[in-house]
Protein backbone atom coordinates (compact mmCIF):
# COMPACT_ATOMS: atom_id res chain seq x y z
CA UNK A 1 0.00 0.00 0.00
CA UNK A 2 1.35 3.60 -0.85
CA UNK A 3 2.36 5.37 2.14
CA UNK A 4 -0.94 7.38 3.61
CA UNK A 5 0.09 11.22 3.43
CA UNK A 6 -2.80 12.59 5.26
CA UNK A 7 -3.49 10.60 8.78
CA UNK A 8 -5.86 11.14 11.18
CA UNK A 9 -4.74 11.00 14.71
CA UNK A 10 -7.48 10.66 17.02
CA UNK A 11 -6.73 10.40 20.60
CA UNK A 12 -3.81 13.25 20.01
CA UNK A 13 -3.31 14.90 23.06
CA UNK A 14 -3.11 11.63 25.22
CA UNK A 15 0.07 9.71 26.69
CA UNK A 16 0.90 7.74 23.42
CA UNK A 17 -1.19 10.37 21.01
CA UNK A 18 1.71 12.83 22.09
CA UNK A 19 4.33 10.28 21.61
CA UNK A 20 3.24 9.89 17.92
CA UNK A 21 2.84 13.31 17.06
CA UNK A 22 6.39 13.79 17.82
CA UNK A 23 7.45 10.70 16.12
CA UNK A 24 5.21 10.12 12.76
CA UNK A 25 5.94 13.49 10.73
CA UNK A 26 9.66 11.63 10.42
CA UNK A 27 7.78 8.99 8.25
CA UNK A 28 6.24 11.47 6.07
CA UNK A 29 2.73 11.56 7.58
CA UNK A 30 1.06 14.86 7.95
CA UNK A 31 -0.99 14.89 11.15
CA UNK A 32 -4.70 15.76 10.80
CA UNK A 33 -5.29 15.63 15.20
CA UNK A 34 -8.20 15.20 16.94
CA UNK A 35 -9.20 14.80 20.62
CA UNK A 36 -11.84 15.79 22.92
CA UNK A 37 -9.14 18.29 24.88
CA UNK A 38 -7.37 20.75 23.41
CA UNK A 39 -4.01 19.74 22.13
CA UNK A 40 -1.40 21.41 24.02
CA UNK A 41 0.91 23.40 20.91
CA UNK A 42 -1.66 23.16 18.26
CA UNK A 43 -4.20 25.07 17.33
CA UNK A 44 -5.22 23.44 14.34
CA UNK A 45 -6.39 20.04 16.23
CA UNK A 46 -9.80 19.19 16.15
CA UNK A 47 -11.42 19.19 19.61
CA UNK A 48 -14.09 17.55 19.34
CA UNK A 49 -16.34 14.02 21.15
CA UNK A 50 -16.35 10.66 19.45
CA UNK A 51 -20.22 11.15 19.77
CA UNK A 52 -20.34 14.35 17.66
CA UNK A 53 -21.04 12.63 14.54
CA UNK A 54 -20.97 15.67 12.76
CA UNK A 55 -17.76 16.60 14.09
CA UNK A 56 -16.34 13.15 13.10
CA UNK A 57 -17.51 13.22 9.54
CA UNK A 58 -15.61 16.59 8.78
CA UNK A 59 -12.25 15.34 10.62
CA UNK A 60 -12.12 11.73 8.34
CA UNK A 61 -12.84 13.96 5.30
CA UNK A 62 -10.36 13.59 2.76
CA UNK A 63 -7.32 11.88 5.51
CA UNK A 64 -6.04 8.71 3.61
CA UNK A 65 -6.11 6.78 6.71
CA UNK A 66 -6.19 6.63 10.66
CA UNK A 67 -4.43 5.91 13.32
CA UNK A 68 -7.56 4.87 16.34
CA UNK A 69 -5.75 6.34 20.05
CA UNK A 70 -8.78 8.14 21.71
CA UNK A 71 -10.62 6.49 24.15
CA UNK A 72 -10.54 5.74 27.85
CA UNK A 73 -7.60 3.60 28.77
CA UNK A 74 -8.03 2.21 31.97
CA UNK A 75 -10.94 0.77 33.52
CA UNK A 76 -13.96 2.81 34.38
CA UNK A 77 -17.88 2.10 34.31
CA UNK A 78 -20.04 0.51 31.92
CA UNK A 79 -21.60 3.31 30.55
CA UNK A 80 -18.63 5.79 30.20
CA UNK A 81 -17.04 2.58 28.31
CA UNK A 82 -20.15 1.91 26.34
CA UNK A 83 -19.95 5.86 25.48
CA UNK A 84 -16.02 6.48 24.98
CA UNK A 85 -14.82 3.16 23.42
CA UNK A 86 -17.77 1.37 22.21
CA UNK A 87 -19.98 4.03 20.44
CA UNK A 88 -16.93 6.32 19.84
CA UNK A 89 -15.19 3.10 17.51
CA UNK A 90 -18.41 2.50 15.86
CA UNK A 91 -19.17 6.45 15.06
CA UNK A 92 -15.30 6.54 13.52
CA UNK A 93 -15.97 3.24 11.37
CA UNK A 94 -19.29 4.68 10.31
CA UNK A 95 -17.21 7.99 9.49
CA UNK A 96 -14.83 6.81 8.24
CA UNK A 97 -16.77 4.11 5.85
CA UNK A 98 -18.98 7.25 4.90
CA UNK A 99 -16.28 9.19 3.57
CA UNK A 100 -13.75 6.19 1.75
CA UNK A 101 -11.28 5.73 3.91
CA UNK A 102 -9.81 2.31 3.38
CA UNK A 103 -7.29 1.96 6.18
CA UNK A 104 -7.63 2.17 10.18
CA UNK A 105 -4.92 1.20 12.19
CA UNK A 106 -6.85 0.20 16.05
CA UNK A 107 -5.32 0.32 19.27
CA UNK A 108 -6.43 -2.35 20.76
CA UNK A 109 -4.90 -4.07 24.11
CA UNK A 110 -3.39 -7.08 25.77
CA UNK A 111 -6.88 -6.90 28.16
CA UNK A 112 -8.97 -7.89 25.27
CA UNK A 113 -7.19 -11.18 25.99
CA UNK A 114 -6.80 -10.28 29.95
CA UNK A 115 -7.56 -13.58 31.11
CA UNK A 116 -5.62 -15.46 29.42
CA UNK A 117 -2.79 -17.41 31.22
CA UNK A 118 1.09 -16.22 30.78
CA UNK A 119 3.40 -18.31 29.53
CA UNK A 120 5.63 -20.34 32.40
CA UNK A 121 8.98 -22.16 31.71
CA UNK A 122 9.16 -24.03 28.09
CA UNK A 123 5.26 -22.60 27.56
CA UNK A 124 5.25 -21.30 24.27
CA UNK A 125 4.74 -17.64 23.59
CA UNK A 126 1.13 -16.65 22.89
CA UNK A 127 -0.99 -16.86 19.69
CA UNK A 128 -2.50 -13.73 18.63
CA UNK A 129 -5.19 -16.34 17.87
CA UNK A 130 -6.50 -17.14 21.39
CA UNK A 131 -9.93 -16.48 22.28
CA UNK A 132 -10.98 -12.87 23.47
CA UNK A 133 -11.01 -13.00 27.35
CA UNK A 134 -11.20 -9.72 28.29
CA UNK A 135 -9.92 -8.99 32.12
CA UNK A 136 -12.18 -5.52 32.48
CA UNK A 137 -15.08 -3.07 30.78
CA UNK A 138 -12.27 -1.92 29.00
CA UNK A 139 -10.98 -5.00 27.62
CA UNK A 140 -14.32 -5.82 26.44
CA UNK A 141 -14.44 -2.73 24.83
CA UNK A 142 -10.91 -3.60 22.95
CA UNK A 143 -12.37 -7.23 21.68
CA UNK A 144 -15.84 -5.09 20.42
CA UNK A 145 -12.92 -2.61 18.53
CA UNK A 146 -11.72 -5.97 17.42
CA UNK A 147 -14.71 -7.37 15.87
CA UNK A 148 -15.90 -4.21 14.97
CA UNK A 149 -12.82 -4.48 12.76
CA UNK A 150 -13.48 -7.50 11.06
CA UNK A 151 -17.20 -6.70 10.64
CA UNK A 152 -16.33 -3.65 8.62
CA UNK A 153 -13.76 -5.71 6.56
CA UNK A 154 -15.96 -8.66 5.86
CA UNK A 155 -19.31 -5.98 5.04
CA UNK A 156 -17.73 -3.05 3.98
CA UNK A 157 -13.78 -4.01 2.68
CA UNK A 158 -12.49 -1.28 5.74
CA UNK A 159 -9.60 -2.23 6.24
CA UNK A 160 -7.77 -2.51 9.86
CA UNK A 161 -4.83 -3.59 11.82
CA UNK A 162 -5.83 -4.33 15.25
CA UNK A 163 -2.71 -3.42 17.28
CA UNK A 164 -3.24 -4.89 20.87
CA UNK A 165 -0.52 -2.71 22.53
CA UNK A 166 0.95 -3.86 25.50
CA UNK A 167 2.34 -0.40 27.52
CA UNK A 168 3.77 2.39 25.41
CA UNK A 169 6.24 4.24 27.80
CA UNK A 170 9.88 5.88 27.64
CA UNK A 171 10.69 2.57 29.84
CA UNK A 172 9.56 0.39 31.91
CA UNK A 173 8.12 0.88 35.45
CA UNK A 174 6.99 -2.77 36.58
CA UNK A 175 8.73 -6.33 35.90
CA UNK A 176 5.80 -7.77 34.36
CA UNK A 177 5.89 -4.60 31.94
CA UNK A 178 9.48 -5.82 30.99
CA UNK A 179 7.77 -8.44 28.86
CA UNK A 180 4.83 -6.01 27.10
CA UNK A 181 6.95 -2.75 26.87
CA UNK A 182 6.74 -0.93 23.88
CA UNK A 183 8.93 1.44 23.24
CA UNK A 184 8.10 4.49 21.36
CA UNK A 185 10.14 4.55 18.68
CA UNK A 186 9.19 1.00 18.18
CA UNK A 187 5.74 2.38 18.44
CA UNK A 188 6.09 4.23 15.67
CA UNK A 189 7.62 1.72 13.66
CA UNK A 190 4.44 -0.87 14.21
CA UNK A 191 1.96 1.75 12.98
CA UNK A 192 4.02 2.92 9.77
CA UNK A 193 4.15 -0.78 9.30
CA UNK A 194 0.32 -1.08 9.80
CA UNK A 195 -0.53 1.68 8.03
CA UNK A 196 1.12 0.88 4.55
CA UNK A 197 1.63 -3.24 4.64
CA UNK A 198 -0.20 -4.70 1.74
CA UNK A 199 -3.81 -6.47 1.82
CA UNK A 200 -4.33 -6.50 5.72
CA UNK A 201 -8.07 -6.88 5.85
CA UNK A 202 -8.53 -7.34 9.27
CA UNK A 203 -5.12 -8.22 10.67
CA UNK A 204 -4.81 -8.70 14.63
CA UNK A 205 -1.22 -8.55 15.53
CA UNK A 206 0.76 -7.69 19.20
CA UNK A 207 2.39 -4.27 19.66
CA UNK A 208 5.46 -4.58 21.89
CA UNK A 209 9.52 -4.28 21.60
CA UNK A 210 11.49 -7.33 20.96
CA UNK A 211 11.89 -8.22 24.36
CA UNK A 212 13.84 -10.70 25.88
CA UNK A 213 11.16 -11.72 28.20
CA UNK A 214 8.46 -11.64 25.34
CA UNK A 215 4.94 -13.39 26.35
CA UNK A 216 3.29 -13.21 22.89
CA UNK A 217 4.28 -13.92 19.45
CA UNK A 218 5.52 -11.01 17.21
CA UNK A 219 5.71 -12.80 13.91
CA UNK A 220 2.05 -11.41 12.71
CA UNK A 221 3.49 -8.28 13.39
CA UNK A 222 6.74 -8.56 11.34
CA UNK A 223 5.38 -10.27 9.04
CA UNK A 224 3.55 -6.91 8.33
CA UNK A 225 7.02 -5.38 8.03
CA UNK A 226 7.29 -4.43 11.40
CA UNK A 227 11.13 -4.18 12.55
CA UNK A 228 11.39 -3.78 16.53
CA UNK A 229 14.85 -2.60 17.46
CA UNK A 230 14.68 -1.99 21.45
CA UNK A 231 14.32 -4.68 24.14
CA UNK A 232 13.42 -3.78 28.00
CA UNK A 233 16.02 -5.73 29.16
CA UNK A 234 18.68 -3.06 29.86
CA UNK A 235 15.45 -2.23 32.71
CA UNK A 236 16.13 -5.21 34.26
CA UNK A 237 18.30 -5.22 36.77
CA UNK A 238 17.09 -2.11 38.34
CA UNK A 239 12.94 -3.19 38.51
CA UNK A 240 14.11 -6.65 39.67
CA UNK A 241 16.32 -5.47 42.55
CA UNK A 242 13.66 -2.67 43.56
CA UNK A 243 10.52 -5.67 43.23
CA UNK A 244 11.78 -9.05 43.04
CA UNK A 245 10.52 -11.27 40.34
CA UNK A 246 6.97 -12.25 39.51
CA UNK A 247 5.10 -14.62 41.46
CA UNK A 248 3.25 -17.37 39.39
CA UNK A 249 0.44 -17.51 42.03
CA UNK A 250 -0.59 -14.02 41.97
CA UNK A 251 -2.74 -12.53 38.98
CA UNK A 252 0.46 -10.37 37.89
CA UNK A 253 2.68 -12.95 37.38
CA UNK A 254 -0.33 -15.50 36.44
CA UNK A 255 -2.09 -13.99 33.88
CA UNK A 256 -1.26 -11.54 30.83
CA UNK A 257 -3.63 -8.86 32.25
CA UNK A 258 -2.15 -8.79 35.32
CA UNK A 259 -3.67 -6.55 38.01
CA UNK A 260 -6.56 -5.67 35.54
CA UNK A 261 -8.32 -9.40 36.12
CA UNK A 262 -8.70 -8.21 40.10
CA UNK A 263 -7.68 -4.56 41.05
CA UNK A 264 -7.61 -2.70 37.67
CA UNK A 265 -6.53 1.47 37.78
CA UNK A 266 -9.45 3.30 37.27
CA UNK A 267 -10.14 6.03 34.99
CA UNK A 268 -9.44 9.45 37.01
CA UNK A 269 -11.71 11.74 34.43
């Protein structure tokens, strides 16, 4: 696929929103943003609600693709989910099909698959192809993103990559995040990869760093194009002195959702 010139960044003025708009111009992209805040150093962003319809129609026009980042990202209550993630996905998709945009790149999460046990020992690393078990509201609302995706392929020939990030910081702050960190320059590599690989239709792939203590299976992405060049390991030594390994018995050393599947962070807004 030709690289997209025009890309709509929804979600702009978040954590990983601002990481992107510093790091995608390098790939050639220019940055059509969009949030429901103001975006802190530019005045051209679209502030606007997933739910303005209206709103959503005018920001898809004419963008060759999107890159999906707004939303709530931790866990919160049904209805500001159902609101936020849920409608807000399907209003884009209906934008976006409205208007011809072919290609959506979706951040979706590990906790649309929150349930689902970590590998131990020998276990081998994990399918994108498990079953959705989502850990929280929010997960659910990342395997809904998820089939939204494929619905829109199958009916309408929308294309998607379903990214289910793992935790997009500068570095590490936990040891279980030593095996899901993304970095973001990695970050950026994964969505340039999603955004111009050929004949995706509704491709579900992991977003995280090549780390050394990996728990899911990058080849899906790679195989994409996607070329990971950091690894959380030089984080190490540090976050295991300062918390000691994980423990298998407790959910985050148990399960790839971790906390989420008992004691998720809530939503402060």
């Amino acid at each position: 696929m030709p690289r997209p010139r025009t890309l709509l960044l929804t979600g702009a003025a978040g954590g990983m929103g601002t990481l992107m708009r510093g790091l995608l111009p390098a790939y050639g992209y220019e940055l059509r943003l969009l949030d429901v805040r103001p975006v802190p150093g530019e005045p051209g962003a679209i502030t606007a609600d997933l739910a303005d319809k209206d709103a959503l129609r005018e920001a898809v026009r004419g963008v060759d693709a999107i890159l999906h980042l707004a939303g709530i990202s931790l866990e919160s209550s049904f209805e500001k989910i159902l609101r936020a993630n849920i409608e807000g996905t399907y209003n884009l998709y209906e934008a976006a099909r409205e208007e011809g945009v072919r290609r959506i790149v979706f951040a979706s999460s590990n906790h649309a698959v929150g349930f689902t046990p970590r590998p131990q020992g020998t276990d081998p690393l994990i399918p994108v192809a498990v079953p959705h078990r989502p850990d929280t509201f929010y997960g659910l609302s990342k395997a809904f993103g998820e089939d939204l995706a494929q619905f829109y392929w199958d009916k309408h020939g929308l294309e998607t990559v379903s990214a289910r990030i793992g935790s997009c910081f500068q570095e590490p702050t936990s040891v279980r995040m030593l095996s899901i960190w993304l970095s973001p320059g990695d970050g950026a590599r994964l969505f340039d990869a999603a955004l111009t690989a050929e004949d995706v239709g509704h491709t579900v792939v992991y977003g995280s760093s090549a780390n050394t203590r990996l728990w899911w299976d990058l080849s899906p992405a790679r195989a994409l194009g996607y070329e990971p060049r950091d690894d959380s390991e030089q984080y190490a030594g540090k976050l295991l002195a300062e918390q000691g390994e994980l423990d298998p018995e407790k959910p985050e050393g148990s399960r790839l959702g971790g906390e989420f599947t008992t004691d998720p962070p809530i939503w402060p807004h």
